[in-house]
C-alpha atoms as a PDB file:
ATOM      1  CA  UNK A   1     -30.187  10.069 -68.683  1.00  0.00           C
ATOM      2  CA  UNK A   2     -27.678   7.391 -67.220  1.00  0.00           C
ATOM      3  CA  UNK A   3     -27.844   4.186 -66.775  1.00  0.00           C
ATOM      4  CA  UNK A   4     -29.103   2.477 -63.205  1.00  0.00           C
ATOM      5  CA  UNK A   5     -26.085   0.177 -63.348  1.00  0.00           C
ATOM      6  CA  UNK A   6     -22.346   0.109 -62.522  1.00  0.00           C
ATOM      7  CA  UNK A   7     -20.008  -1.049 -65.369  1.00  0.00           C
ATOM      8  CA  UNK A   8     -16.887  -3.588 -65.608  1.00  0.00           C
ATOM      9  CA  UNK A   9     -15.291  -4.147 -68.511  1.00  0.00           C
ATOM     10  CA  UNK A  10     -13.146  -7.420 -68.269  1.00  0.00           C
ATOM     11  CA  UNK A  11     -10.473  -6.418 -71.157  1.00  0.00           C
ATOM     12  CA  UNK A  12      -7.187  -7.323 -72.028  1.00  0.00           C
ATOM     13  CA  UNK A  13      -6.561  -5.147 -74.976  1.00  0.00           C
ATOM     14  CA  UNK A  14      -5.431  -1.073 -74.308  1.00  0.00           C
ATOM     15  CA  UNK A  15      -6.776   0.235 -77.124  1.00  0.00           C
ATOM     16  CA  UNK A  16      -9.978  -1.742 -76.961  1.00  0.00           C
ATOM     17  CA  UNK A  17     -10.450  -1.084 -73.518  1.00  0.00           C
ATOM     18  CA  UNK A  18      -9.690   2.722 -74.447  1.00  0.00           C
ATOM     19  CA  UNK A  19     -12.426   2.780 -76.919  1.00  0.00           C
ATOM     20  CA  UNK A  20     -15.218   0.920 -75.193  1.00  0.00           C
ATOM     21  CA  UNK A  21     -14.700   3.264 -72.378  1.00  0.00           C
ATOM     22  CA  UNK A  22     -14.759   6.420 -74.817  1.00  0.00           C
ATOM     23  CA  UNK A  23     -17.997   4.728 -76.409  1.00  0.00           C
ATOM     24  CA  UNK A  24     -19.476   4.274 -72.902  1.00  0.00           C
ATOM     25  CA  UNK A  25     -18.984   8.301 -72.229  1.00  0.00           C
ATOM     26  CA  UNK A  26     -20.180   9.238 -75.204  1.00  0.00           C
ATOM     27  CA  UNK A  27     -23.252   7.498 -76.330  1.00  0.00           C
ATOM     28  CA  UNK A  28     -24.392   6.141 -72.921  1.00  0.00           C
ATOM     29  CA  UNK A  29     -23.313   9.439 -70.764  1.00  0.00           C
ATOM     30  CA  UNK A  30     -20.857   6.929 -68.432  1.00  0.00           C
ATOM     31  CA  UNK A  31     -18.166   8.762 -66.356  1.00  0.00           C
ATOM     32  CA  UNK A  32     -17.117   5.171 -64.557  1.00  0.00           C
ATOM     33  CA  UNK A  33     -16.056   2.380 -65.799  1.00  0.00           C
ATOM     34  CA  UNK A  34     -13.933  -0.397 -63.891  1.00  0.00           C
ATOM     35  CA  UNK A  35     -11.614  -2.186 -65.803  1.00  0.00           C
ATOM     36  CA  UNK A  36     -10.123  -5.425 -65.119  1.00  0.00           C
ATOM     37  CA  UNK A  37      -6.986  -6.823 -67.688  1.00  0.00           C
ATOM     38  CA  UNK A  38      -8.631 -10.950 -67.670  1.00  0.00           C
ATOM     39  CA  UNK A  39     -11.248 -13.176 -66.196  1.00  0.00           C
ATOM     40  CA  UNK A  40      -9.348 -13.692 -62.607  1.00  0.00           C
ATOM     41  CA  UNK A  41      -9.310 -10.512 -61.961  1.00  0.00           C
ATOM     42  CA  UNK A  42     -12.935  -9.468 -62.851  1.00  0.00           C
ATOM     43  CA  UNK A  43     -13.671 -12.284 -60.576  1.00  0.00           C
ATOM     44  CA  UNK A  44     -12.006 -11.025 -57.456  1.00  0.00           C
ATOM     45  CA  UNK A  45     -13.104  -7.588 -58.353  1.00  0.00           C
ATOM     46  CA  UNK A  46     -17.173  -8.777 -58.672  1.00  0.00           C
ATOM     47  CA  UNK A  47     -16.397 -10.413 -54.873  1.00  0.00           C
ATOM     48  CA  UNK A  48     -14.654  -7.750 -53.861  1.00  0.00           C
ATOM     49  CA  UNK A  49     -16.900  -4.523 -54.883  1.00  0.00           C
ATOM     50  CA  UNK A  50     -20.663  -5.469 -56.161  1.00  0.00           C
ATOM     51  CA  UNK A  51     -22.802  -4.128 -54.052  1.00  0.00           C
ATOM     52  CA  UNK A  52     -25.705  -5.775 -53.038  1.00  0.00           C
ATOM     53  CA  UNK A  53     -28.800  -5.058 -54.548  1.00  0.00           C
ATOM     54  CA  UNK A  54     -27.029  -2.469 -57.255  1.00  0.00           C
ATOM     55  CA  UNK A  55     -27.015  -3.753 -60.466  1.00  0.00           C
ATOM     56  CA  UNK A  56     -23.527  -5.064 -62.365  1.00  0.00           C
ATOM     57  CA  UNK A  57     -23.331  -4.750 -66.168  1.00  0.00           C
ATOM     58  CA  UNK A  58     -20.249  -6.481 -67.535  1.00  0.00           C
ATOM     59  CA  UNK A  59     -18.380  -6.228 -70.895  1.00  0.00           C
ATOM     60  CA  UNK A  60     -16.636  -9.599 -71.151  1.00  0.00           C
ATOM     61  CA  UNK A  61     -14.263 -10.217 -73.570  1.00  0.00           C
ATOM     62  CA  UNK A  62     -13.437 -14.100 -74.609  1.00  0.00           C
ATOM     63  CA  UNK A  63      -9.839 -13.927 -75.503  1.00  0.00           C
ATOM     64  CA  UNK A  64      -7.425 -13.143 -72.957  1.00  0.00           C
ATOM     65  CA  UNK A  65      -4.135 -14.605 -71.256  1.00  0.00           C
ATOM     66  CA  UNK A  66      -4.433 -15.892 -67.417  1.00  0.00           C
ATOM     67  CA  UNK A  67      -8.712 -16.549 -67.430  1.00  0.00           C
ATOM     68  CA  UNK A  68     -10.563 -16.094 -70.767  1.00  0.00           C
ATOM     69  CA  UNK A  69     -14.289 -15.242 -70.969  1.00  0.00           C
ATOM     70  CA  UNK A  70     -15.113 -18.727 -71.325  1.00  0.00           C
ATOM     71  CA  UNK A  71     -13.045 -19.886 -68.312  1.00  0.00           C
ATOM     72  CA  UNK A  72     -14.945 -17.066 -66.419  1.00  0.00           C
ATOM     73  CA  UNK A  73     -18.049 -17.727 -66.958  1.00  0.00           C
ATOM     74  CA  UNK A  74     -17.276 -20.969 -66.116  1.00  0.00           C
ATOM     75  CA  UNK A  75     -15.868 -20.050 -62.573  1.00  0.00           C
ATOM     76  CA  UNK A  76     -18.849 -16.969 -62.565  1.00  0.00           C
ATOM     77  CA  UNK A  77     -21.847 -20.092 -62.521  1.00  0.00           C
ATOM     78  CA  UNK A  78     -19.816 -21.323 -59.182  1.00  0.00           C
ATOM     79  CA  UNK A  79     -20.413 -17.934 -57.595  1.00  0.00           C
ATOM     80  CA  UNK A  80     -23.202 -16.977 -54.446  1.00  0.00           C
ATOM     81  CA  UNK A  81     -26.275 -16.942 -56.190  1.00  0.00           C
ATOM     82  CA  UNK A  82     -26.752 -13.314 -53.397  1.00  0.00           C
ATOM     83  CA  UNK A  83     -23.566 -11.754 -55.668  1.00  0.00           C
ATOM     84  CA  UNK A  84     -24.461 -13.170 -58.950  1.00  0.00           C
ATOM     85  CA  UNK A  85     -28.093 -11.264 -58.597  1.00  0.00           C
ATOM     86  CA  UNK A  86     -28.596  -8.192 -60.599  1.00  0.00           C
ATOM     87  CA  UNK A  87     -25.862  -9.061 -63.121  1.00  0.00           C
ATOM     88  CA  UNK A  88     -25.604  -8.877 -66.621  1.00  0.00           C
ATOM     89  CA  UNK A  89     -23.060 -10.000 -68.785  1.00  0.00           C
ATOM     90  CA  UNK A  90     -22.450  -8.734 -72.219  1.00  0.00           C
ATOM     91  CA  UNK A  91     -20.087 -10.624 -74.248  1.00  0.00           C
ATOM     92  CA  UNK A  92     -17.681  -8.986 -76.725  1.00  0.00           C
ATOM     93  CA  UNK A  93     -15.464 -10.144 -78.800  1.00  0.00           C
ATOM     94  CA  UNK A  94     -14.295  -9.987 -82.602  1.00  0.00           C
ATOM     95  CA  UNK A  95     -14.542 -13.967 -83.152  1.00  0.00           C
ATOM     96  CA  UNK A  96     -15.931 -15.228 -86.490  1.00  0.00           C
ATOM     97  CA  UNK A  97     -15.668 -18.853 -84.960  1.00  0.00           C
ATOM     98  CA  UNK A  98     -19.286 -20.141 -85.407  1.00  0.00           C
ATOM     99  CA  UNK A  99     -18.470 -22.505 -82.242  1.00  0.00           C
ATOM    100  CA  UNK A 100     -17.183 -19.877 -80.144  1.00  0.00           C
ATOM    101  CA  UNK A 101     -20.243 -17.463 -80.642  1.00  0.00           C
ATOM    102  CA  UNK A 102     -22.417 -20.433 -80.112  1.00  0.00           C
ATOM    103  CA  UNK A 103     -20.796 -21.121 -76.939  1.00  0.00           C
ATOM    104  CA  UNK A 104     -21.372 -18.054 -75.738  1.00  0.00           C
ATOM    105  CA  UNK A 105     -25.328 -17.367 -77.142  1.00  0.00           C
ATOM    106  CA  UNK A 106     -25.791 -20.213 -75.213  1.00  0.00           C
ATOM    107  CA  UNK A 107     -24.504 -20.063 -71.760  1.00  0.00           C
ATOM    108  CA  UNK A 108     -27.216 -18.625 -69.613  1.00  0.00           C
ATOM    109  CA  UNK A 109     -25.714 -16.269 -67.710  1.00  0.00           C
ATOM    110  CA  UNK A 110     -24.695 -14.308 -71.200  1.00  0.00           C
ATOM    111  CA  UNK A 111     -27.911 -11.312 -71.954  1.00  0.00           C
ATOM    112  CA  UNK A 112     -26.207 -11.435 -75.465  1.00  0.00           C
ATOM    113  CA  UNK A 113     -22.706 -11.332 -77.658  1.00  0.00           C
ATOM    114  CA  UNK A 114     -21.847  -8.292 -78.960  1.00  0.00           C
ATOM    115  CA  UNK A 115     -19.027  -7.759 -81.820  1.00  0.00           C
ATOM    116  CA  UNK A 116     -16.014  -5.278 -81.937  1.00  0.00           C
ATOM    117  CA  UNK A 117     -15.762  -2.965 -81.636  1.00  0.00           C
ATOM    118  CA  UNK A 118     -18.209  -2.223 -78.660  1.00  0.00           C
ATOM    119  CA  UNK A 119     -21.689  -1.010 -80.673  1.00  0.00           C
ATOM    120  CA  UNK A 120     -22.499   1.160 -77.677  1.00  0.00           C
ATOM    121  CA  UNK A 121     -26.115   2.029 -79.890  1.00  0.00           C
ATOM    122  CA  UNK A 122     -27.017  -1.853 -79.637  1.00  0.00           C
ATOM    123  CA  UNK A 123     -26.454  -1.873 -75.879  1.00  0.00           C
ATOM    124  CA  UNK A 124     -28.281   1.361 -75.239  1.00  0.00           C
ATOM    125  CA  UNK A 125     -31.392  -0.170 -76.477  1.00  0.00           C
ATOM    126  CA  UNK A 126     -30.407  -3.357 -75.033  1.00  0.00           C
ATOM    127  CA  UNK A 127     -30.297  -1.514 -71.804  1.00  0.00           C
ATOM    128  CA  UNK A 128     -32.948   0.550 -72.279  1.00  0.00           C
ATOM    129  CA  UNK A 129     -35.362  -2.519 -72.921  1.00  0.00           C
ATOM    130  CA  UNK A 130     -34.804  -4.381 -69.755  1.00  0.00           C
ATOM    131  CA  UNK A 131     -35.051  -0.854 -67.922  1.00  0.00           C
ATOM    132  CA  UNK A 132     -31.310  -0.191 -66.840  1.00  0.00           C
ATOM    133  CA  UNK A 133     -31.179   2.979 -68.495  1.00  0.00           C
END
């Protein structure tokens, strides 16, 4: 079983984005995975390949150098409603700052934050409950 979605990870890290992808293949069966080094260019590569009508699930990291996750989501609200459709952003990140992971649990366009590493079980069921998998 696989999910019904494409995947973007917006990561700055090697080995995190190394792992997440490994976690992907193995406990969600996921042989693609984009990857995208900060929030700029996870931007241009959302305007540049979603395809319409295809649902987007995105691993966003919040610390990065260039755009960080807040400064995309930011700039991701300013986006064609059409393109933002069938997206779902995942927030991960290994931040013990209370305000930060309020921040985040609040912005709306955020399903949910998610800690460090990536706990691919969680967003199976995740997944699996709002019936991308």
């Amino acid at each position: 079983m696989q999910p019904k979605a494409d995947f973007l990870l917006i990561e700055d890290n090697l080995i995190d984005q190394i792992v997440a992808q490994q976690l992907l293949r193995k406990v969600l069966n996921i042989e693609q995975v984009s990857i995208t080094n900060n929030g700029l260019e996870g931007l241009n590569w959302i305007i540049q390949n979603k395809k319409q009508n295809h649902k987007l699930i995105i691993l966003l990291d919040i610390q990065m150098p260039i755009m960080n996750g807040f400064e995309f989501l930011n700039e991701f609200e300013k986006l064609n409603e059409e393109i933002k459709k069938e997206i779902q952003i995942y927030a991960i990140s290994s931040t013990l700052n209370p305000e930060e992971i309020k921040r985040i649990k609040q912005n709306k366009n955020v399903v949910d934050f998610l800690n460090k590493p990536l706990p691919a079980e969680e967003l199976k069921k995740q997944l699996i409950s709002s019936s991308l998998f």
